[in-house]
N, C-alpha and C. Protein backbone atom coordinates (compact mmCIF):
# COMPACT_ATOMS: atom_id res chain seq x y z
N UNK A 1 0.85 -1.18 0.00
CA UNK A 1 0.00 0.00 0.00
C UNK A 1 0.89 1.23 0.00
N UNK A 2 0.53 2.36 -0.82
CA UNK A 2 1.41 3.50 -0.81
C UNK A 2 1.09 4.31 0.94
N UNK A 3 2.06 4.69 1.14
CA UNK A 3 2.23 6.23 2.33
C UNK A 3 0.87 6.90 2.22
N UNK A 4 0.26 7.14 1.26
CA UNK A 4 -0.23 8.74 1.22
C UNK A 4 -1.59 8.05 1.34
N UNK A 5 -2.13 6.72 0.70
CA UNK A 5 -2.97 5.98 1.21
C UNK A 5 -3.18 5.25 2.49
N UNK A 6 -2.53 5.19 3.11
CA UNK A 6 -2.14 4.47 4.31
C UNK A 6 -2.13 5.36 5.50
N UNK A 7 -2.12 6.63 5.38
CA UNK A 7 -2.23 7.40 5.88
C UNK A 7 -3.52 8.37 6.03
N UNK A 8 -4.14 8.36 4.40
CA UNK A 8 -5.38 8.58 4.65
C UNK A 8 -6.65 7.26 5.31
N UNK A 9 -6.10 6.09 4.77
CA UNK A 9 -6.97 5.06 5.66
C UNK A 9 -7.10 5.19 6.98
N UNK A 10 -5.83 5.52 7.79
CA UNK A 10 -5.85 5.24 9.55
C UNK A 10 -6.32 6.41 9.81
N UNK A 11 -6.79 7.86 9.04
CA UNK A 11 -7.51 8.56 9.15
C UNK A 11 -6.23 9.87 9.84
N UNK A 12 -5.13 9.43 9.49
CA UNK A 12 -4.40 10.88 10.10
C UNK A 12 -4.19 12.24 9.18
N UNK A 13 -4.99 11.68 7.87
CA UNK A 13 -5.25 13.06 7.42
C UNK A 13 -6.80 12.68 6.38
N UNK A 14 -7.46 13.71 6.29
CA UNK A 14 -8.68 14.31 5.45
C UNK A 14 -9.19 13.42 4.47
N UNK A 15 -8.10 13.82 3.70
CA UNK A 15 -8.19 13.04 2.19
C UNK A 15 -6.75 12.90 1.68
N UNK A 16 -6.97 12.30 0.95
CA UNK A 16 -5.23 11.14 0.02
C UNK A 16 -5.30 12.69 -0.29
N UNK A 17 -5.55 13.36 -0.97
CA UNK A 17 -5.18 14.61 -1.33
C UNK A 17 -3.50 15.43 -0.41
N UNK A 18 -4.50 15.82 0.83
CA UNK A 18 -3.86 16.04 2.09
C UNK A 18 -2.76 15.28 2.45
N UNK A 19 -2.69 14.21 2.46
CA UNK A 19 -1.40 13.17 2.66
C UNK A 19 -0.57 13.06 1.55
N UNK A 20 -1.16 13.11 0.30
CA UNK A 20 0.01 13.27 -0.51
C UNK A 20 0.94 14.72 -0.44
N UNK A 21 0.31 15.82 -0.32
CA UNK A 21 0.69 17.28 -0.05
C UNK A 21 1.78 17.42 1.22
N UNK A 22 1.20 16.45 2.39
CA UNK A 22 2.39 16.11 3.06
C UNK A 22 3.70 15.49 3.23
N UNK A 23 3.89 14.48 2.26
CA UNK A 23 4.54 14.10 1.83
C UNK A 23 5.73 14.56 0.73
N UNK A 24 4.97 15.06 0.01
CA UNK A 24 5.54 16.19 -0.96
C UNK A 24 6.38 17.24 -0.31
N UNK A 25 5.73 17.91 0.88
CA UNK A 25 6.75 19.08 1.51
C UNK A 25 7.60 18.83 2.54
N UNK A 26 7.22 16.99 2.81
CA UNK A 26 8.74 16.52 3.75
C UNK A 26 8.22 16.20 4.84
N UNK A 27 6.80 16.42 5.06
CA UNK A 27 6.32 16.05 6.46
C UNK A 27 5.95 14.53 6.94
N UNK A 28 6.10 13.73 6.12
CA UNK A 28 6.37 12.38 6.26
C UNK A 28 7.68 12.01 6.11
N UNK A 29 8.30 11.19 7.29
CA UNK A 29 9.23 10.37 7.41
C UNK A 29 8.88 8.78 7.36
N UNK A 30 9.35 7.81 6.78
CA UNK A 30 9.40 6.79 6.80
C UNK A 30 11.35 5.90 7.50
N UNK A 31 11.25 5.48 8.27
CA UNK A 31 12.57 4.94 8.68
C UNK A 31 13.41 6.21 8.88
N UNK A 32 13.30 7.72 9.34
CA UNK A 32 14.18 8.35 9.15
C UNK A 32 14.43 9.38 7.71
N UNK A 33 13.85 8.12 6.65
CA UNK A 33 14.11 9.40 5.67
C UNK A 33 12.86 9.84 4.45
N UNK A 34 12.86 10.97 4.14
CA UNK A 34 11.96 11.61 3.80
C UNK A 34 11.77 10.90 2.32
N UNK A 35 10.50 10.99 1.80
CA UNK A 35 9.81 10.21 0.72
C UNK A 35 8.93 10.69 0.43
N UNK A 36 8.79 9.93 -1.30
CA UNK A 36 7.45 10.50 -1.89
C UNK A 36 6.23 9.85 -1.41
N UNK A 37 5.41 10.07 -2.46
CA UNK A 37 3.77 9.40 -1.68
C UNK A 37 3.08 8.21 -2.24
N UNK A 38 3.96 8.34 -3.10
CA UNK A 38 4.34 6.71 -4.11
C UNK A 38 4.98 5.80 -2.96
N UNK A 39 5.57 5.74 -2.23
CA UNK A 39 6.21 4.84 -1.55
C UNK A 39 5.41 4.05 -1.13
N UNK A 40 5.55 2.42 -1.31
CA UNK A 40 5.16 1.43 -0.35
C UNK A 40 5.38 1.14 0.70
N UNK A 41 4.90 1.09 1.16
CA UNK A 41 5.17 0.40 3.02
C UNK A 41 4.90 -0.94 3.44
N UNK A 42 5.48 -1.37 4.19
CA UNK A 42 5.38 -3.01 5.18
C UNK A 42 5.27 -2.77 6.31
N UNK A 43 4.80 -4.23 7.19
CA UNK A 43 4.57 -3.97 8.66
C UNK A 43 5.73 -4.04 9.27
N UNK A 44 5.92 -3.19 10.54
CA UNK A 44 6.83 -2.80 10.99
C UNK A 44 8.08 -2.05 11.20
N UNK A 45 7.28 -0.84 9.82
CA UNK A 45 8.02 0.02 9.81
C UNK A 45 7.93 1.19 10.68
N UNK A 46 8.43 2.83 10.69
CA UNK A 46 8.31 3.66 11.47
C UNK A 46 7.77 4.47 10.49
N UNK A 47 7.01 5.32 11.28
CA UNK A 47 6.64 6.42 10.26
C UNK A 47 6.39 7.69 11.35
N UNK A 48 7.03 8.75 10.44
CA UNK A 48 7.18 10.15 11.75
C UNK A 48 6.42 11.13 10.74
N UNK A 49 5.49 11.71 11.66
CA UNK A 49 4.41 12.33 10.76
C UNK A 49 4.36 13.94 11.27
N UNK A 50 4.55 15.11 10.79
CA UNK A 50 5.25 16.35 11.57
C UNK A 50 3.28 16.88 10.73
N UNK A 51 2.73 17.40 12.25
CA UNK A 51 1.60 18.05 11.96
C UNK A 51 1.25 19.19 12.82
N UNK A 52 0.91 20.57 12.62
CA UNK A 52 1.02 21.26 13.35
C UNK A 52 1.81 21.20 14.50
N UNK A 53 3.23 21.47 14.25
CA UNK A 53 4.86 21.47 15.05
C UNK A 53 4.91 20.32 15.98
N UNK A 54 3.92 19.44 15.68
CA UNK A 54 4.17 18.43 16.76
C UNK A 54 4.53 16.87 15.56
N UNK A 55 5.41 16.10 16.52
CA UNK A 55 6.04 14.92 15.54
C UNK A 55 5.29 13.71 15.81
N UNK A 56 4.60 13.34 15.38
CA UNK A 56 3.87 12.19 15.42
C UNK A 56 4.51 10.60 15.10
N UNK A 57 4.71 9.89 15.84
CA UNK A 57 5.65 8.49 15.60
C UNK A 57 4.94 7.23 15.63
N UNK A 58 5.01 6.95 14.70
CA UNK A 58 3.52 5.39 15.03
C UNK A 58 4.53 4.23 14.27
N UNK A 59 4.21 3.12 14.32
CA UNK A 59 5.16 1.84 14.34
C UNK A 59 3.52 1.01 13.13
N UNK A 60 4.17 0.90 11.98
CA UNK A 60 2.36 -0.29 11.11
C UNK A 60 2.54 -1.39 12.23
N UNK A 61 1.54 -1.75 12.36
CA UNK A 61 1.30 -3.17 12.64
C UNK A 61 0.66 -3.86 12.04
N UNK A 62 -0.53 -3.65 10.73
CA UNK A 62 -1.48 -4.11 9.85
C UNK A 62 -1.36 -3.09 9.07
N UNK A 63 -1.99 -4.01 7.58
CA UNK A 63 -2.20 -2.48 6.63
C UNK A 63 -3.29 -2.34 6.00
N UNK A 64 -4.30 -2.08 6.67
CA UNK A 64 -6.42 -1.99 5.74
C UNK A 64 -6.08 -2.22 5.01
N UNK A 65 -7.62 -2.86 4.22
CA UNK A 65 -7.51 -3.17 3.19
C UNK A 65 -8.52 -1.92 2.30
N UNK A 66 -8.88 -0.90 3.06
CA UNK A 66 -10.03 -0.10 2.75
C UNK A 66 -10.00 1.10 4.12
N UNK A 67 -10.39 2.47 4.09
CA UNK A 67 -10.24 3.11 4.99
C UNK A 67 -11.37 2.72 5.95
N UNK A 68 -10.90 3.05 7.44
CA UNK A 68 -11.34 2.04 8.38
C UNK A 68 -11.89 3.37 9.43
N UNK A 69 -12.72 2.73 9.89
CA UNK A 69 -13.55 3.72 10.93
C UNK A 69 -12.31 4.19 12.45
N UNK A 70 -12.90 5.60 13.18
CA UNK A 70 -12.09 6.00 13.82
C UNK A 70 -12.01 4.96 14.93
N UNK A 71 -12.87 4.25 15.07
CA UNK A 71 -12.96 3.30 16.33
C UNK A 71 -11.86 2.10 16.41
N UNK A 72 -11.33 1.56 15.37
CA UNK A 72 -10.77 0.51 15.11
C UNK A 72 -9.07 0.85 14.59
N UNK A 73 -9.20 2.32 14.50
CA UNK A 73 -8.07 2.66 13.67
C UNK A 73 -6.69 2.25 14.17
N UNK A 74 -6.80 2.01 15.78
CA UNK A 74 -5.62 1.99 16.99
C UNK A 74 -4.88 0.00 16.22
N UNK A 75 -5.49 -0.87 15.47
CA UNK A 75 -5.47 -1.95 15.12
C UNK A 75 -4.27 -2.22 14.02
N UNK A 76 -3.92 -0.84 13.54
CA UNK A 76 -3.60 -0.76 12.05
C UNK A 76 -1.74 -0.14 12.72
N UNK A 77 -1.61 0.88 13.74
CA UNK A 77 -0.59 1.10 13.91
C UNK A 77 -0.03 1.12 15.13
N UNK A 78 1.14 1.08 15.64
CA UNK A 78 1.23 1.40 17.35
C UNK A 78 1.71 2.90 17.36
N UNK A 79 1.08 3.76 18.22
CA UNK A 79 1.89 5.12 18.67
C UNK A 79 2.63 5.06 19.77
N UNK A 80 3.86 5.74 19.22
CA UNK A 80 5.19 5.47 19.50
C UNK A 80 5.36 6.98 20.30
N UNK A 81 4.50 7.74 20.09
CA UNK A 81 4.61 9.33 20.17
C UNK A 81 4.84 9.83 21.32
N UNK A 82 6.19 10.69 21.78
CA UNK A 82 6.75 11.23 22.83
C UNK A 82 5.48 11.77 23.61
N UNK A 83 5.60 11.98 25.20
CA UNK A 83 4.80 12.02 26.04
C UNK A 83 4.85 13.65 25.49
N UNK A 84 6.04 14.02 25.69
CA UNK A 84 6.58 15.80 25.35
C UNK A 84 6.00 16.22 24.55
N UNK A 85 5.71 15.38 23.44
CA UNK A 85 4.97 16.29 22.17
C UNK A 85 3.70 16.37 21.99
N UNK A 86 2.93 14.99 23.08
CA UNK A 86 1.45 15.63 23.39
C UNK A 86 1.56 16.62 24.62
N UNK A 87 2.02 16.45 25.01
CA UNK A 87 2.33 17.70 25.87
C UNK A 87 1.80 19.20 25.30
N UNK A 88 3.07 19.54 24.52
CA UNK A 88 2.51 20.64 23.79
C UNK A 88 1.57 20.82 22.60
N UNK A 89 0.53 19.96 22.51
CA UNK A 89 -0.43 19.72 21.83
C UNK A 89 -1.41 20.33 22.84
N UNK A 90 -1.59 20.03 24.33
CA UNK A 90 -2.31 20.12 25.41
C UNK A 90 -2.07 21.95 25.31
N UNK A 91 -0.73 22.34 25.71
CA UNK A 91 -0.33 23.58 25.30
C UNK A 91 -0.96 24.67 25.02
N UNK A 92 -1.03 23.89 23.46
CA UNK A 92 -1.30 24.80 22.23
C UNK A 92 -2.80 24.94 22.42
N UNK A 93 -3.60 23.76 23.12
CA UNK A 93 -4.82 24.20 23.35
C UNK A 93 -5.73 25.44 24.33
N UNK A 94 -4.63 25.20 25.16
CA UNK A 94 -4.75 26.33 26.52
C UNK A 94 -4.68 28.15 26.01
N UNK A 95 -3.92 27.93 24.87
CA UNK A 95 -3.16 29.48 24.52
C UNK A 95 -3.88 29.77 23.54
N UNK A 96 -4.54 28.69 22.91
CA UNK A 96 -6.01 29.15 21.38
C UNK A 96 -6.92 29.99 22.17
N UNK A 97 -7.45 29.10 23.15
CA UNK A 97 -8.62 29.84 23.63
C UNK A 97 -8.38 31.29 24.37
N UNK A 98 -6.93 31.69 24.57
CA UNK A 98 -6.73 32.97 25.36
C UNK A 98 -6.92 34.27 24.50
N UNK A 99 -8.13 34.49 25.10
CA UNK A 99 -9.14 35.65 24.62
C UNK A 99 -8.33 37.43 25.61
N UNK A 100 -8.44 38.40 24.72
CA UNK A 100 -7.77 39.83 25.00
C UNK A 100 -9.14 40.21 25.36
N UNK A 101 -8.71 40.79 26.95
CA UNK A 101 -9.90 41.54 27.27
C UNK A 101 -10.39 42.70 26.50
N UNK A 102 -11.42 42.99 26.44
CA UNK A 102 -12.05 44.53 25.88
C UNK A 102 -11.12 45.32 26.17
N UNK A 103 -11.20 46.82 25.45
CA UNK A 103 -10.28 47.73 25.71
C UNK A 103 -8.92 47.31 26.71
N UNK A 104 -8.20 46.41 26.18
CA UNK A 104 -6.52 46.27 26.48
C UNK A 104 -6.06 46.14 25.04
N UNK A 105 -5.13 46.48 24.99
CA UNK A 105 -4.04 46.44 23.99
C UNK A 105 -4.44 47.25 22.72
N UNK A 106 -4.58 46.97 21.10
CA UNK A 106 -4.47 47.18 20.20
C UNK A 106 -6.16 46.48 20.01
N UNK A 107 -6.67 47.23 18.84
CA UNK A 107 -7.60 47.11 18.54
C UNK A 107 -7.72 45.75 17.60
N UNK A 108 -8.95 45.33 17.32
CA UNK A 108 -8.31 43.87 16.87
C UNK A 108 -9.27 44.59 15.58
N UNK A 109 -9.21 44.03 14.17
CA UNK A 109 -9.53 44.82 13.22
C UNK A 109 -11.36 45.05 13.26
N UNK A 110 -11.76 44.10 13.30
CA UNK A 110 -13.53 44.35 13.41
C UNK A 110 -13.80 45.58 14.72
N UNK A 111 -13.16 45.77 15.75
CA UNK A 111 -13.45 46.99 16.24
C UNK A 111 -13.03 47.90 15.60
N UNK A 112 -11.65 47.68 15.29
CA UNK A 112 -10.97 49.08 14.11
C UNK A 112 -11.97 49.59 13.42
N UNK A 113 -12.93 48.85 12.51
CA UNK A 113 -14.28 49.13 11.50
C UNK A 113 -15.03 49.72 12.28
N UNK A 114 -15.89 49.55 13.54
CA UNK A 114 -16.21 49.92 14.00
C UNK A 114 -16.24 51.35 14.86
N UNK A 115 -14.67 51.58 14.77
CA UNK A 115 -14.03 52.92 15.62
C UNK A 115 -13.97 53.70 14.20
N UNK A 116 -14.11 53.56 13.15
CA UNK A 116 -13.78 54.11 11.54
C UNK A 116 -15.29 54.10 11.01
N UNK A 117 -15.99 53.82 11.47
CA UNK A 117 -17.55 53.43 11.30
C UNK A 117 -18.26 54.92 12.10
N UNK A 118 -17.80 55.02 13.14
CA UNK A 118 -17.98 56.04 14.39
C UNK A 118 -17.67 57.31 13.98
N UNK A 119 -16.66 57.28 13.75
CA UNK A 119 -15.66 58.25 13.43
C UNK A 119 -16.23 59.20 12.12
N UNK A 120 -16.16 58.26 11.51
CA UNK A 120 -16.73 58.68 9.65
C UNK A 120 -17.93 58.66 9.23
């Protein structure tokens, strides 16, 4: 089975579209080294998957024969993935939601319209 399929089966990206695009700009590793989306794969290889700054490491253990529901998907690979890098996944969630109070700082542009709306 190619990378870019195999990747859209276990559901770690959208569409084969998406996984091939990753592949293409280097964000798939296979064994260490970077590859196209043509590549075949076997069980028991490594695959390091770089998605929003975090490195994703999963080990095949099976390879679908067809893309497979999210429930079952854990069947197909082992995650190998540093505790550290969900870590800052957890992070990155805490600092999305940090909302700028009203009148502090710089205007964010939809008030700008609004203060230019007033104004004019």
């Amino acid at each position: 089975m190619r990378i870019d399929q195999f990747l859209w089966c276990i559901r770690y990206y959208k569409s084969r579209t998406m996984a091939t695009e990753a592949c293409k700009k280097g964000n798939v590793k296979l064994n260490n080294k970077i590859i196209k989306p043509s590549k075949e794969i076997n069980i028991g290889e490594i695959i390091e998957i770089k998605k929003k700054q975090i490195i994703y490491k999963i080990e095949i253990s099976d390879i679908p024969n067809k893309r497979v529901s999210p429930k079952i998907n854990n069947l197909y690979f082992i995650n190998l993935t540093d505790i550290s890098n969900l870590n800052k996944l957890k992070n990155q969630s805490l600092y999305k939601n940090n909302k700028r109070d009203d009148g502090k700082g710089r205007p964010t542009k939809k008030e700008r319209r609004e203060i230019d709306k007033f104004i004019n």
